[in-house]
N, C-alpha and C. Protein backbone atom coordinates (compact mmCIF):
# COMPACT_ATOMS: atom_id res chain seq x y z
N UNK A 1 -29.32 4.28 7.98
CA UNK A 1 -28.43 5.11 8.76
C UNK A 1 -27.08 4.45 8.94
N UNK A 2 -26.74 4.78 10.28
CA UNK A 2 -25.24 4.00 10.79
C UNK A 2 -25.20 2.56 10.31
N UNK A 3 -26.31 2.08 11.05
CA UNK A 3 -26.14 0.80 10.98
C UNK A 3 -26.10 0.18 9.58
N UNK A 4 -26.36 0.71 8.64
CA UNK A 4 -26.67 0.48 6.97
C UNK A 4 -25.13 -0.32 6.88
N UNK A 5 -24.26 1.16 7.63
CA UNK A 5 -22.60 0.54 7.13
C UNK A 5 -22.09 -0.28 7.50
N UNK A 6 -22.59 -0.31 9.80
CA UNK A 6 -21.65 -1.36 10.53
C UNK A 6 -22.11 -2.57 10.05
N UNK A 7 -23.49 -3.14 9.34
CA UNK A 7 -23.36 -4.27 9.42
C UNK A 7 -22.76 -4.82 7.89
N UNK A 8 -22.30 -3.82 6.98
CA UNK A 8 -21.89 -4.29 6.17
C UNK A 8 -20.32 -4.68 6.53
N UNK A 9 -20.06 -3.78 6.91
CA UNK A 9 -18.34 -3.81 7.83
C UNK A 9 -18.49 -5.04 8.68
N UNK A 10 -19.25 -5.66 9.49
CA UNK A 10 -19.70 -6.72 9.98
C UNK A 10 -19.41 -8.57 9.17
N UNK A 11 -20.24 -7.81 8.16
CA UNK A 11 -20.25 -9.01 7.09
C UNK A 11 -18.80 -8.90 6.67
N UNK A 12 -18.76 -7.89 6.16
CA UNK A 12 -17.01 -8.06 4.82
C UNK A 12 -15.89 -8.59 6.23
N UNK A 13 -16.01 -7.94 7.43
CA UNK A 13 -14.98 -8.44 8.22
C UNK A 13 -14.77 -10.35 9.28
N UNK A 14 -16.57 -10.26 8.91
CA UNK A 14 -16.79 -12.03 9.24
C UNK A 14 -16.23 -12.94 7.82
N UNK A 15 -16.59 -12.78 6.87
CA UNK A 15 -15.72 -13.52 5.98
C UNK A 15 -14.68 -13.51 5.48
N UNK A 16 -14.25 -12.12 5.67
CA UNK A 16 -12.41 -12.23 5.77
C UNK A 16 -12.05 -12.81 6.58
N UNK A 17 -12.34 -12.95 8.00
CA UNK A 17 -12.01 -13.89 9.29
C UNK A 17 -12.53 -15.33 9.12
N UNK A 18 -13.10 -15.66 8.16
CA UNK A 18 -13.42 -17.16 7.69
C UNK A 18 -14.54 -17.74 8.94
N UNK A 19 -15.34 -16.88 9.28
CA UNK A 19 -16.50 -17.15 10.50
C UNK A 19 -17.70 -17.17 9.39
N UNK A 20 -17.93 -18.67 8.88
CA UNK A 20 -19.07 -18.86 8.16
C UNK A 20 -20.24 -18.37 8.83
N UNK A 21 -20.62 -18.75 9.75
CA UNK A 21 -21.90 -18.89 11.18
C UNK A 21 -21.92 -16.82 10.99
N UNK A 22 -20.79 -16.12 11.70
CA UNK A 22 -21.30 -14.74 11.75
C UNK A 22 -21.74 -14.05 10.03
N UNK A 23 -20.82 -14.64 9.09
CA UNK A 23 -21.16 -13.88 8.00
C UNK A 23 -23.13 -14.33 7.58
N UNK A 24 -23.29 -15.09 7.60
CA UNK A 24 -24.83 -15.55 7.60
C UNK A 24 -25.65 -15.16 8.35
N UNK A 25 -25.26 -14.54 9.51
CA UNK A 25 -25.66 -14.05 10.71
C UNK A 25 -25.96 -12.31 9.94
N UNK A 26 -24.98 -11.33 9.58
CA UNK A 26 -25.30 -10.32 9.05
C UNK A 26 -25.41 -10.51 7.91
N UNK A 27 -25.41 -11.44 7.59
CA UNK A 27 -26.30 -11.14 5.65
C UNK A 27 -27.60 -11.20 6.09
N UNK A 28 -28.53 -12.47 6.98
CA UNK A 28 -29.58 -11.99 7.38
C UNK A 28 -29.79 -10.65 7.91
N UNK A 29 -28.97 -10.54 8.70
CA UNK A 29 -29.63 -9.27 9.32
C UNK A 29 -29.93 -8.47 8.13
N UNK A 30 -29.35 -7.91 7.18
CA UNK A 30 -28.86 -6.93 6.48
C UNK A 30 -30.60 -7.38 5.43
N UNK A 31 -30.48 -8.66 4.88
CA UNK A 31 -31.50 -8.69 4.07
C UNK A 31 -33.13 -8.67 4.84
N UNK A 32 -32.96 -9.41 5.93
CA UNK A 32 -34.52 -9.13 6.84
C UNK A 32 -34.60 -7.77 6.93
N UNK A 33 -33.49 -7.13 7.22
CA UNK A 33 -33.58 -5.74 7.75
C UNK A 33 -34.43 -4.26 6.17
N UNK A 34 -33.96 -5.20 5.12
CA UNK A 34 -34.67 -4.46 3.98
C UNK A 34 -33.43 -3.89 2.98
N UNK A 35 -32.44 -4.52 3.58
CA UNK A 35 -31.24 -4.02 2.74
C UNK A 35 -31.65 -4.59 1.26
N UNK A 36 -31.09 -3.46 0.26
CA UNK A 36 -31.18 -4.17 -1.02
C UNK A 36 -30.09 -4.88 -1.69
N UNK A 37 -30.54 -6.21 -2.05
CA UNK A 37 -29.66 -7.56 -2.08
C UNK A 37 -28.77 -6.87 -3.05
N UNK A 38 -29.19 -6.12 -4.07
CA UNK A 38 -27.89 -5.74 -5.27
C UNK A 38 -26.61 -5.21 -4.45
N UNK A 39 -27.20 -4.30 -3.95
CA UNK A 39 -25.84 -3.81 -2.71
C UNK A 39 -25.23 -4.32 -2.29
N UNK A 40 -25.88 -5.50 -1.52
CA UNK A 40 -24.63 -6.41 -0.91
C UNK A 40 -24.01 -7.53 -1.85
N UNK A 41 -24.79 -7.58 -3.28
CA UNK A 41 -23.68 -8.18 -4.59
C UNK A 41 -22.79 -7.58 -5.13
N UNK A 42 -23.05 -6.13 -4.77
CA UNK A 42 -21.78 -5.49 -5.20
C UNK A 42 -20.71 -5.34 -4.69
N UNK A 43 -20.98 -5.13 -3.22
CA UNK A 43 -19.56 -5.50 -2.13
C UNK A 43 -19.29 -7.04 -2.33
N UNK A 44 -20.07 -7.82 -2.52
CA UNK A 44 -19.30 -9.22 -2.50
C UNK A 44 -18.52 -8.93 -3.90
N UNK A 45 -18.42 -8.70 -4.70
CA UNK A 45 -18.02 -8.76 -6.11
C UNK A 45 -17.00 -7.89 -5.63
N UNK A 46 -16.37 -7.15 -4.68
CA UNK A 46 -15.28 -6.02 -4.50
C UNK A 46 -14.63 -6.70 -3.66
N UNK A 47 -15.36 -7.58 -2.70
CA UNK A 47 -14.64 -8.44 -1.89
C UNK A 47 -13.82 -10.08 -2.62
N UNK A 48 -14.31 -9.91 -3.69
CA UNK A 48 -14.14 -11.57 -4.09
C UNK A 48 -12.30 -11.03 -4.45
N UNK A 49 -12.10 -9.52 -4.81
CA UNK A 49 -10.91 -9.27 -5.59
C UNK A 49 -10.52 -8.66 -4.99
N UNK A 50 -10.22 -7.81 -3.42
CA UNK A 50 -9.68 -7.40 -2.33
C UNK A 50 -9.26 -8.29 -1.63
N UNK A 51 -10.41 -9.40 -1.34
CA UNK A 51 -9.66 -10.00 -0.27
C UNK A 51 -9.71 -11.31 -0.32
N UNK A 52 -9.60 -12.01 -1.16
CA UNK A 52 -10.02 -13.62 -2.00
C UNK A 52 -8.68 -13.67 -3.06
N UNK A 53 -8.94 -12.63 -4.31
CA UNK A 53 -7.87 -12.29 -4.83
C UNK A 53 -7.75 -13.55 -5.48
N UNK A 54 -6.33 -14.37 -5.97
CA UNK A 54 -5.93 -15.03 -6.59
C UNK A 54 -5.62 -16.30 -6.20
N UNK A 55 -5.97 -16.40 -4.52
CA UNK A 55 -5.82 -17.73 -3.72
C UNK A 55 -7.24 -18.51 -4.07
N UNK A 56 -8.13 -17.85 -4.78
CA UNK A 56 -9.20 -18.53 -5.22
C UNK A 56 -9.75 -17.27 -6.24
N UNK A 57 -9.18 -17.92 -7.87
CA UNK A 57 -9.76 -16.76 -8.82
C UNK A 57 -11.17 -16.84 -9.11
N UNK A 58 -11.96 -18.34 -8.90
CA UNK A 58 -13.04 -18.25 -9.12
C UNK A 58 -14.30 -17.28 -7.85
N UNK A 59 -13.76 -17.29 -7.07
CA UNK A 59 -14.44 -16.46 -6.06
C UNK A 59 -15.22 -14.88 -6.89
N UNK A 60 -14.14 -14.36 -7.93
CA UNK A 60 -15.18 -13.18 -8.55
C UNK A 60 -16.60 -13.88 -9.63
N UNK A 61 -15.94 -14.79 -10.39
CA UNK A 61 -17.08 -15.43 -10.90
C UNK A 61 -18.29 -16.21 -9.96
N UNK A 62 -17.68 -16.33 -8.77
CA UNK A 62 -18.75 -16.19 -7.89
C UNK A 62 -19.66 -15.30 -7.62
N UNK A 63 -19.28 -13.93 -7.47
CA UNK A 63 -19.52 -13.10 -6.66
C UNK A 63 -20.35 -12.23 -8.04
N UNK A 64 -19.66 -12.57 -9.22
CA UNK A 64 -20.95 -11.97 -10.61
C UNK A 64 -21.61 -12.28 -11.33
N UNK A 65 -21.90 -13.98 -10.50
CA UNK A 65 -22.96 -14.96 -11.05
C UNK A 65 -24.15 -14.37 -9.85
N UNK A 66 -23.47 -14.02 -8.64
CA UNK A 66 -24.46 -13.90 -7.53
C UNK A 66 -25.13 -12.74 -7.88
N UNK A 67 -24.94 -11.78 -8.93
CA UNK A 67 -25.47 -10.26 -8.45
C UNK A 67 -26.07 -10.91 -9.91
N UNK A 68 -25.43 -11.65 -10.44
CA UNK A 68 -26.78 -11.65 -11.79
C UNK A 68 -28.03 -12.54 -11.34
N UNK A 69 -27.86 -13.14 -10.37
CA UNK A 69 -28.82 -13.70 -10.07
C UNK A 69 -30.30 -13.18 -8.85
N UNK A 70 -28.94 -12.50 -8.27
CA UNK A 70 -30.16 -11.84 -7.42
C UNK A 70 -30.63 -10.40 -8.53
N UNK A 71 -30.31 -9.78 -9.27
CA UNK A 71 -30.78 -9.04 -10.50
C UNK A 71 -32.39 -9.49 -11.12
N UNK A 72 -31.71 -11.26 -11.76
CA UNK A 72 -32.84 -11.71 -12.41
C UNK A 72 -34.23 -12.29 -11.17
N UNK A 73 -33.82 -12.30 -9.89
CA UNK A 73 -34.89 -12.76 -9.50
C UNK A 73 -35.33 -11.84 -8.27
N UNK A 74 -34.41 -11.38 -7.92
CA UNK A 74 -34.98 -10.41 -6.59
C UNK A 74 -34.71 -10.93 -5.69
N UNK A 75 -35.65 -10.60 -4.70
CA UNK A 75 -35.98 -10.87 -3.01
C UNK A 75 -37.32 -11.52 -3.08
N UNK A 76 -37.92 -12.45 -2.14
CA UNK A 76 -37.17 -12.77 -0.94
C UNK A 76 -35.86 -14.03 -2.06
N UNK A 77 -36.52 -14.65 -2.91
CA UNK A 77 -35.58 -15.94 -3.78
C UNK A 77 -34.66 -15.79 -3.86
N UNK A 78 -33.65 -14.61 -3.97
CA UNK A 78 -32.19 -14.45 -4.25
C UNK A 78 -31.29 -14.64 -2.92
N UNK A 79 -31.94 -14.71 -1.95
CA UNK A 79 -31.53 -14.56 -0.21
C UNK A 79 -30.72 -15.67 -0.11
N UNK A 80 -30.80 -16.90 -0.84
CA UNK A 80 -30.17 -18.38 -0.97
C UNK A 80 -29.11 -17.86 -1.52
N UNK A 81 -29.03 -17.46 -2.69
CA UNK A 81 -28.00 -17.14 -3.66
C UNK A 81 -26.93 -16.25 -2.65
N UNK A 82 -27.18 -15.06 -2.54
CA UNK A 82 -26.30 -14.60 -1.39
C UNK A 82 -25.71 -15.25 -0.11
N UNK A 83 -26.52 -16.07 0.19
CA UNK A 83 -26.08 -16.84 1.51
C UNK A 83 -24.96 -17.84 0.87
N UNK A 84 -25.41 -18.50 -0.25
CA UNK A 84 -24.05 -19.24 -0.70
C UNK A 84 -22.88 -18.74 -1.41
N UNK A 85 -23.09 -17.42 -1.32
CA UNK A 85 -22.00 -16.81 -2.29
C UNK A 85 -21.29 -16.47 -0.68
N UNK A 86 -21.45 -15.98 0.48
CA UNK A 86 -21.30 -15.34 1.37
C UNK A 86 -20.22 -16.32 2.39
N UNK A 87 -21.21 -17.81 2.26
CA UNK A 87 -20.06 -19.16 2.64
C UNK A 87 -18.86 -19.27 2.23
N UNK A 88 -19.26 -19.12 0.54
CA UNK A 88 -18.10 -20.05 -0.01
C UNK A 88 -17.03 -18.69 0.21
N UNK A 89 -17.33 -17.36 0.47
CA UNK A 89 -16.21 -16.06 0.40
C UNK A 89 -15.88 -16.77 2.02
N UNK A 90 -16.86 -17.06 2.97
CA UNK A 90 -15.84 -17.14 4.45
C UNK A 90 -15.25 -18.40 4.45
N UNK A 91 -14.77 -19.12 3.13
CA UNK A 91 -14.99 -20.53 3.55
C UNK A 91 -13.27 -20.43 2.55
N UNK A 92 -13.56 -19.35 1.61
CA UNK A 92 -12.18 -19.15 0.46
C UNK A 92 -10.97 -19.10 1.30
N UNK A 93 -10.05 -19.09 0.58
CA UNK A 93 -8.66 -18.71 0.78
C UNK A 93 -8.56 -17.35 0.67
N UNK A 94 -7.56 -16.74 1.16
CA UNK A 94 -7.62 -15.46 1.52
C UNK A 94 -6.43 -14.89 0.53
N UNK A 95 -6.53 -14.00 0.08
CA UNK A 95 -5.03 -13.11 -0.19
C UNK A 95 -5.33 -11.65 -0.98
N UNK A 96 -4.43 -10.71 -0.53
CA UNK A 96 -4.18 -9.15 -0.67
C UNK A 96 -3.01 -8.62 -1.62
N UNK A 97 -2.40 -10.09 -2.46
CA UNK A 97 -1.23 -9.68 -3.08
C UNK A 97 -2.03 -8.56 -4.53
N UNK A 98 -3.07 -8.98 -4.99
CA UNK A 98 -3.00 -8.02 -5.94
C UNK A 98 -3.47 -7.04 -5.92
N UNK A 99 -4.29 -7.12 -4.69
CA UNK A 99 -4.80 -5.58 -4.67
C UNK A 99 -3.65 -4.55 -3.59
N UNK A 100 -2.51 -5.16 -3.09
CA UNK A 100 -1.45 -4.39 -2.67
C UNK A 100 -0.68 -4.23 -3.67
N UNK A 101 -0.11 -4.87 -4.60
CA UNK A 101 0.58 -4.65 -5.38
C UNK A 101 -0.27 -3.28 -6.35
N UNK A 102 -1.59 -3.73 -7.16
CA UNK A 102 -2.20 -2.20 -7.67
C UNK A 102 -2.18 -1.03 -6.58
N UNK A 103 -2.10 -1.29 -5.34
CA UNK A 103 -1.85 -0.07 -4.43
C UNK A 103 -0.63 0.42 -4.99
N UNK A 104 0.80 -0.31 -4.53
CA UNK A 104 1.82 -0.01 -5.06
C UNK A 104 2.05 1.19 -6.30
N UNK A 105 1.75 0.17 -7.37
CA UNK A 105 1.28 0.81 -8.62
C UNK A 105 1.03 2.61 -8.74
N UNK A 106 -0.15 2.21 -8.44
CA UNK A 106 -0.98 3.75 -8.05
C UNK A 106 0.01 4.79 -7.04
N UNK A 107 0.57 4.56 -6.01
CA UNK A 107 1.03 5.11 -5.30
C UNK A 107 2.41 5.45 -6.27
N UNK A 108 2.77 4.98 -6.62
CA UNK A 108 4.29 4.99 -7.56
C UNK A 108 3.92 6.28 -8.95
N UNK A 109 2.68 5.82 -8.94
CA UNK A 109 1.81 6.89 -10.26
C UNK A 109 1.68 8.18 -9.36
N UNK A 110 1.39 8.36 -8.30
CA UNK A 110 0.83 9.51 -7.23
C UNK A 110 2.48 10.59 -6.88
N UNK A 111 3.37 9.37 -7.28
CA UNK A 111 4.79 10.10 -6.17
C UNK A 111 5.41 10.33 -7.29
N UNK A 112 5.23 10.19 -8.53
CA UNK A 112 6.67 10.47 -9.40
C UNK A 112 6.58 11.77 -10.03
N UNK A 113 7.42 12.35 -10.10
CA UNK A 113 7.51 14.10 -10.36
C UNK A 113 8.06 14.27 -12.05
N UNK A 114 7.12 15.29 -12.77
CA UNK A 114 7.30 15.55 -14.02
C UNK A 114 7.00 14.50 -14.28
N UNK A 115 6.59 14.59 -16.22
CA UNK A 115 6.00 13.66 -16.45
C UNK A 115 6.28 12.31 -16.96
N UNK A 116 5.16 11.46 -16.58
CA UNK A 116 5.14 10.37 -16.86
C UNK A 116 6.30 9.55 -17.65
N UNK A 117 6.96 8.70 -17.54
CA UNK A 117 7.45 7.86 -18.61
C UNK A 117 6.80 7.47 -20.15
N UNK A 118 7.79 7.29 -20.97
CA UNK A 118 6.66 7.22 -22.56
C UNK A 118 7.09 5.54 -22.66
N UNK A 119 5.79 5.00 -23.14
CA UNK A 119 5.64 3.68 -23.56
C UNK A 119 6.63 3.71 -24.48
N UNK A 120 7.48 2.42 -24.32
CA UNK A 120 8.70 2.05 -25.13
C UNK A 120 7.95 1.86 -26.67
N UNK A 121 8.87 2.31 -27.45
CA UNK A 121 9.01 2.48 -28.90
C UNK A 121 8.39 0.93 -29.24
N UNK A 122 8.99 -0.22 -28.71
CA UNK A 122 8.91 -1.88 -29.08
C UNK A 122 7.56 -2.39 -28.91
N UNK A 123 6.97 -1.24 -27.68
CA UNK A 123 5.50 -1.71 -27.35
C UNK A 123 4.42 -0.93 -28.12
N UNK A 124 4.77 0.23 -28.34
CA UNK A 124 3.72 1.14 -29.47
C UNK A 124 3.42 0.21 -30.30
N UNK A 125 1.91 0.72 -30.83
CA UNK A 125 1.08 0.35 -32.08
C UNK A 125 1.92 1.16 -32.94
N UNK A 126 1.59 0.06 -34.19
CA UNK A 126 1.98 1.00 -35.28
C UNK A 126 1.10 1.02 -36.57
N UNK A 127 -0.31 1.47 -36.27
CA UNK A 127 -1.16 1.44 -37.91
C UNK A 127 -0.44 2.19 -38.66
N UNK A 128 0.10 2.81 -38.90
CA UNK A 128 0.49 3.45 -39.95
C UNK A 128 1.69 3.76 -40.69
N UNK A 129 2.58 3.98 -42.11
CA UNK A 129 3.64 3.90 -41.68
C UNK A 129 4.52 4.60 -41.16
N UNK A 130 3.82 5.92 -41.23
CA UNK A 130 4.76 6.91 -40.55
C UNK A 130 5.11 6.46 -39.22
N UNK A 131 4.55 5.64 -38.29
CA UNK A 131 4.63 5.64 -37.08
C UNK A 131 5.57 4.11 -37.32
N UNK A 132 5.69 3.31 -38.27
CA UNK A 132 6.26 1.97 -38.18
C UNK A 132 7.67 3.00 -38.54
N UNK A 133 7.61 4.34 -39.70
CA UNK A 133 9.48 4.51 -39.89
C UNK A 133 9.36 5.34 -38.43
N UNK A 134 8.98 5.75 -37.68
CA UNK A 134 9.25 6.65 -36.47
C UNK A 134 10.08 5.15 -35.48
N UNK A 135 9.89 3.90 -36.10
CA UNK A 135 10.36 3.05 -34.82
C UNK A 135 9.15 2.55 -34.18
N UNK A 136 7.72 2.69 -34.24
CA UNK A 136 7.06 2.20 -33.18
C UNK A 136 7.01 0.86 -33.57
N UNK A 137 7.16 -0.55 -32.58
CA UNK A 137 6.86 -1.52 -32.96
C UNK A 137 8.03 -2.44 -33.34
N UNK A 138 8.75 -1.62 -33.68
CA UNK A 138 10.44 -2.14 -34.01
C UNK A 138 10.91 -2.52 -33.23
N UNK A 139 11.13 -4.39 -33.03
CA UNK A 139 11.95 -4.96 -32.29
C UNK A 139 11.02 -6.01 -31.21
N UNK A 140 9.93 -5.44 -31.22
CA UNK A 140 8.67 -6.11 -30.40
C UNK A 140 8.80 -7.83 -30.69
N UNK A 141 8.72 -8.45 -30.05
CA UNK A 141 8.93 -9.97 -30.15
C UNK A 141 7.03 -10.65 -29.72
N UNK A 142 6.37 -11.02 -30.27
CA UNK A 142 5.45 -11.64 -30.31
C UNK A 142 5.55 -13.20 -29.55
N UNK A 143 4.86 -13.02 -28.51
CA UNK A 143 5.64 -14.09 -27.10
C UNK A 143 4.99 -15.60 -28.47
N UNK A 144 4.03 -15.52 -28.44
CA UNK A 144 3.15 -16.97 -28.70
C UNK A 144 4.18 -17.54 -30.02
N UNK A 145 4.59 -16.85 -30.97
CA UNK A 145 5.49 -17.49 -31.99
C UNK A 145 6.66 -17.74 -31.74
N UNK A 146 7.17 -17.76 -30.22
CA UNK A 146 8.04 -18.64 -29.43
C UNK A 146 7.82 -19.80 -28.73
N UNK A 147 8.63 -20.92 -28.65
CA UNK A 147 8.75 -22.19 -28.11
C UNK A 147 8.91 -21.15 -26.65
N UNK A 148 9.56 -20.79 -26.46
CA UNK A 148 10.57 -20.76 -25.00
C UNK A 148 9.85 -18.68 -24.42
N UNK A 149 10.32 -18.78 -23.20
CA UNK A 149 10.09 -17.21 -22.99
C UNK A 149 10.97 -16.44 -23.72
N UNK A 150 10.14 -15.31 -23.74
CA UNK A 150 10.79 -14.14 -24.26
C UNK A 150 11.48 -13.57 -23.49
N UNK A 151 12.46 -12.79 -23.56
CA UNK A 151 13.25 -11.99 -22.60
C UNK A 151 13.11 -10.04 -23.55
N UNK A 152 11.98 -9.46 -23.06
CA UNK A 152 11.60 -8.17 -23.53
C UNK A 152 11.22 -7.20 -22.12
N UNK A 153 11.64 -5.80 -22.44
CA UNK A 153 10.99 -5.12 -21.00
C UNK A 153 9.99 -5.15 -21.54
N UNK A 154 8.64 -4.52 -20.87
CA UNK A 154 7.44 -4.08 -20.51
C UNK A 154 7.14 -2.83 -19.89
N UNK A 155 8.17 -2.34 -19.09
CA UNK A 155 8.23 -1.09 -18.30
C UNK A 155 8.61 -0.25 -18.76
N UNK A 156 8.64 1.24 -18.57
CA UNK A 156 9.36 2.23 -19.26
C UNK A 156 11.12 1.84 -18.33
N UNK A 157 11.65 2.34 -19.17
CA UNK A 157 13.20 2.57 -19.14
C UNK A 157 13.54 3.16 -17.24
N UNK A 158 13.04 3.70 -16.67
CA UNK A 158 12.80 4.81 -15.51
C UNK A 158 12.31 3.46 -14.32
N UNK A 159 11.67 2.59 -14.91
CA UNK A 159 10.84 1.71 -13.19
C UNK A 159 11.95 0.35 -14.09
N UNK A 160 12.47 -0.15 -14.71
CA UNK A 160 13.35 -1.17 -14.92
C UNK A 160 13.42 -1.93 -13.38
N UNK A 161 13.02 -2.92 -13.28
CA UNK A 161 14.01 -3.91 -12.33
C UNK A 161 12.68 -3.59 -10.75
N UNK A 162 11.26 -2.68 -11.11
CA UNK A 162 10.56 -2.27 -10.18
C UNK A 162 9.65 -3.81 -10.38
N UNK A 163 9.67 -4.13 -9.04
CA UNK A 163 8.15 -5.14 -9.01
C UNK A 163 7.42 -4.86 -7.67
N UNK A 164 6.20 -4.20 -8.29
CA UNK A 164 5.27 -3.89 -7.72
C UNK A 164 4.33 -4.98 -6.38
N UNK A 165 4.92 -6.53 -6.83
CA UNK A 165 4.64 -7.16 -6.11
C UNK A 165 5.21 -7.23 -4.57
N UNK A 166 6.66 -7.01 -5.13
CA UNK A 166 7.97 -6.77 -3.46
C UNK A 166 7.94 -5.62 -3.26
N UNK A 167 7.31 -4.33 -4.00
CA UNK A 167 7.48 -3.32 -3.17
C UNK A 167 6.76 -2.90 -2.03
N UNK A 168 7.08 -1.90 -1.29
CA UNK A 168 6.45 -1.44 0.21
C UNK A 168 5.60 -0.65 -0.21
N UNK A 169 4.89 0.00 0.29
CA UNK A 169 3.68 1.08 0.34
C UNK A 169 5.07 1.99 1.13
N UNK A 170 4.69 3.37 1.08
CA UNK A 170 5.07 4.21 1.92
C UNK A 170 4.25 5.06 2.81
């Protein structure tokens, strides 16, 4: 019922708050209670990249070693596995830059009127040659067969100079 959700909201909000002691507190509850452990590997695996993010990238390879493990072995044995995946998330570094910035993103995709921008000519594939004389591919700079950075857009012509990282939500 209710409670299925608050104590998951419980858990995801004790280890975002870095309260090792409460997040262990509702993972028991949740697993004594009969919750099924895959479930709560799958919110950890959503949590490792919401709210862990890039201040600790290994936190998702945490979080999809844990669901393969409680997979291959079950309950009650996998209850360890979760409990240490559950620490080391209240124990991580915290950060929301990339999953605000894909907000951004998306929201920028949601608000722009008529359609879409077309992938620059430089970034198109070009199998074939009709599409290499149409221009696709023409001019594209291949970063790795440079010493030094490249200086190429990536964006369509229309978001130039947009970074999704500094922008606001509206």
């Amino acid at each position: 019922g209710e409670e299925h959700y608050n104590c998951i909201s419980a858990l995801h909000k004790s280890m975002r708050g870095s309260d090792e002691n409460a997040s262990l507190y509702w993972l028991a509850r949740m697993l004594e209670g009969g919750e099924d452990p895959l479930y709560v590997a799958r919110r950890l695996v959503r949590f490792a990249s919401e709210d862990i993010g890039l201040a600790d990238p290994l936190a998702l390879t945490q979080a999809v070693a844990a669901y393969q493990g409680c997979h291959f072995i079950g309950m009650p044995e996998c209850e360890v596995i979760l409990a240490q995946c559950v620490v080391y998330f209240a124990r991580a570094p915290k950060s929301v830059e990339v999953y605000r910035a894909y907000s951004n993103v998306k929201e920028c995709l949601r608000t722009h009127t008529g359609p879409l921008p077309p992938v620059p000519l430089h970034l198109r594939n070009a199998p074939t040659r009709l599409m290499k004389n149409l221009g696709y591919g023409k001019g594209y700079k291949y970063n790795p067969m440079y010493k030094e950075p490249v200086e190429q857009d990536y964006l369509p012509e229309e978001l130039k100079g947009t970074d999704f990282f500094k922008e606001k939500k509206t």
